[in-house]
C-alpha atoms as a PDB file:
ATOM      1  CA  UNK A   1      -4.577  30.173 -39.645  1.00  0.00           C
ATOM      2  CA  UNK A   2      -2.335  27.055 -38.817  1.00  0.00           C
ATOM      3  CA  UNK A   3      -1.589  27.440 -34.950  1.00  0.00           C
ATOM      4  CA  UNK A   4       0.411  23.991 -35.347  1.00  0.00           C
ATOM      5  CA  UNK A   5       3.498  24.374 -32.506  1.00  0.00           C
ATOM      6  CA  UNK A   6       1.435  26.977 -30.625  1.00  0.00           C
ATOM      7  CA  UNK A   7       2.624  27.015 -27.017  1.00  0.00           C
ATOM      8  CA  UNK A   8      -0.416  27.737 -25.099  1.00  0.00           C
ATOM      9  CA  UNK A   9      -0.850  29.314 -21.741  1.00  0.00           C
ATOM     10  CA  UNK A  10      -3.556  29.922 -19.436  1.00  0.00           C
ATOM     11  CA  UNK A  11      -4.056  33.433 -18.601  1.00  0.00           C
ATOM     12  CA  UNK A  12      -3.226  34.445 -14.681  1.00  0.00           C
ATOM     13  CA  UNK A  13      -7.299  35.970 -15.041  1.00  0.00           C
ATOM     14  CA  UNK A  14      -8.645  32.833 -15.342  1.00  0.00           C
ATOM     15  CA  UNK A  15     -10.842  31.809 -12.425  1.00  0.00           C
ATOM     16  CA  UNK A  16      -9.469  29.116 -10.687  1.00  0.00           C
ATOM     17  CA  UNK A  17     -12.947  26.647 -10.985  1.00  0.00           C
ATOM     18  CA  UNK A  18     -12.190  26.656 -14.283  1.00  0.00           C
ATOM     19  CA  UNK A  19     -15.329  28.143 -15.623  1.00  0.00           C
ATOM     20  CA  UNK A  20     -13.794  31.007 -17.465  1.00  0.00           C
ATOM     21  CA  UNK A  21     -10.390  29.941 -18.738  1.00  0.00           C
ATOM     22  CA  UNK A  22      -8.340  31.384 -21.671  1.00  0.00           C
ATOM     23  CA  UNK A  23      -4.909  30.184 -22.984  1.00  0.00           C
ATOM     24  CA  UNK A  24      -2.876  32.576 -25.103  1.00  0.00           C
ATOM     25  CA  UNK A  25      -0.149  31.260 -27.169  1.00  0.00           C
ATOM     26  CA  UNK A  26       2.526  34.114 -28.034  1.00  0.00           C
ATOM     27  CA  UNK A  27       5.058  31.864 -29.697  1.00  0.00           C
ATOM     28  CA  UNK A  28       4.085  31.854 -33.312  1.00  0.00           C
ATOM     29  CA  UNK A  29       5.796  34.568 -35.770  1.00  0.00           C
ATOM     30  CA  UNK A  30       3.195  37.582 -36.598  1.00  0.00           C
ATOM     31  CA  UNK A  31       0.072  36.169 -34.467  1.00  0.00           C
ATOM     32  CA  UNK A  32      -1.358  35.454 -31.279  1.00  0.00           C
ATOM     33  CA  UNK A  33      -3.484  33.000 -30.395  1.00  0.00           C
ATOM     34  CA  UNK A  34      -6.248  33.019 -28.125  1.00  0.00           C
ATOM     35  CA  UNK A  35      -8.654  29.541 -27.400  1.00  0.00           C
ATOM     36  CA  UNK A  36     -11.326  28.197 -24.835  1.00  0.00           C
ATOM     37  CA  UNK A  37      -9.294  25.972 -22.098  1.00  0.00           C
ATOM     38  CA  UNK A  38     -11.704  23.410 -21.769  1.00  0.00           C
ATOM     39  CA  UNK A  39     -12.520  23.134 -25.696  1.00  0.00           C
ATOM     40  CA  UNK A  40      -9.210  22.997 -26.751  1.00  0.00           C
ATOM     41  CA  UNK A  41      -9.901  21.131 -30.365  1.00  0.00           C
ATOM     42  CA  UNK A  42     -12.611  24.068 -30.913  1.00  0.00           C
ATOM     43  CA  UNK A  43     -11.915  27.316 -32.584  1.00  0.00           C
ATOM     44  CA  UNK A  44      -9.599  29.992 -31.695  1.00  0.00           C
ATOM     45  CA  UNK A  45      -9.053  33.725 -32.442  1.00  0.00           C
ATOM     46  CA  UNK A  46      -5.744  35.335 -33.814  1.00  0.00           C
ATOM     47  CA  UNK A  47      -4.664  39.092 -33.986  1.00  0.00           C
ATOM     48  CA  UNK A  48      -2.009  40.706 -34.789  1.00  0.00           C
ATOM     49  CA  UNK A  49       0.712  41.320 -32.148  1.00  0.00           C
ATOM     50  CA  UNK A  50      -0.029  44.990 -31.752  1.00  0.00           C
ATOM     51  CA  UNK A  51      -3.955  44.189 -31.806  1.00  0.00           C
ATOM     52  CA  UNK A  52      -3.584  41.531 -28.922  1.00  0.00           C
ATOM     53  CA  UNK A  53      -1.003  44.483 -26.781  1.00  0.00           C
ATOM     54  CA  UNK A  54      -3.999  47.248 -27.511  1.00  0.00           C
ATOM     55  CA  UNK A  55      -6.197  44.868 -25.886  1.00  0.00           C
ATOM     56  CA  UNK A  56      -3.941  43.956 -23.063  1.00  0.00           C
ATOM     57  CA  UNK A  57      -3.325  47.705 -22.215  1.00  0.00           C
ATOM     58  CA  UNK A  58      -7.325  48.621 -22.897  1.00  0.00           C
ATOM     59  CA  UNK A  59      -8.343  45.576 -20.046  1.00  0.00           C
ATOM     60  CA  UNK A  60      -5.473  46.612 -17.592  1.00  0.00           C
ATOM     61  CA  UNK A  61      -6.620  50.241 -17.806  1.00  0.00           C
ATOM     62  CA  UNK A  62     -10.242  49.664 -17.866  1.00  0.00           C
ATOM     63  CA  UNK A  63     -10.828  51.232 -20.826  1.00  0.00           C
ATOM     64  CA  UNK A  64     -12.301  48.600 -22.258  1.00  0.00           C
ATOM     65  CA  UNK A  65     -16.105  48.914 -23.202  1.00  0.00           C
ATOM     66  CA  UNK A  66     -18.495  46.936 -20.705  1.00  0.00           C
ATOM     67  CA  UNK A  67     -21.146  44.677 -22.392  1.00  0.00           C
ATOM     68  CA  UNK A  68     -25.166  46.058 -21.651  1.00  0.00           C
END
């Protein structure tokens, strides 16, 4: 996926040490991107638009399974 002219944005959950930082760019037509803040030349994940507001509403609502 080319995420050339991505506007990225760090999410207002990141920790502010900077230890856990994700930028989410919502700019591109049909996908949203979602990278590591500190390796910003390394991969990042797309989803759809409706995939990346299912997982929005899961984490604000908690609904979202916990890892063991």
């Amino acid at each position: 996926m080319d995420l050339t002219g991505a506007v990225w944005r760090k999410s207002t959950r990141s920790d502010n040490g900077g230890s856990t930082c994700v930028e989410v760019a919502t700019n591109l037509p049909g996908v949203v991107g979602v990278r590591d803040s500190k390796d910003r030349q390394g991969p990042a994940l797309t989803f759809s638009p409706d995939a990346w507001t299912g997982f929005v509403r899961g984490a604000r609502s908690g609904s979202l399974p916990s890892r063991p």
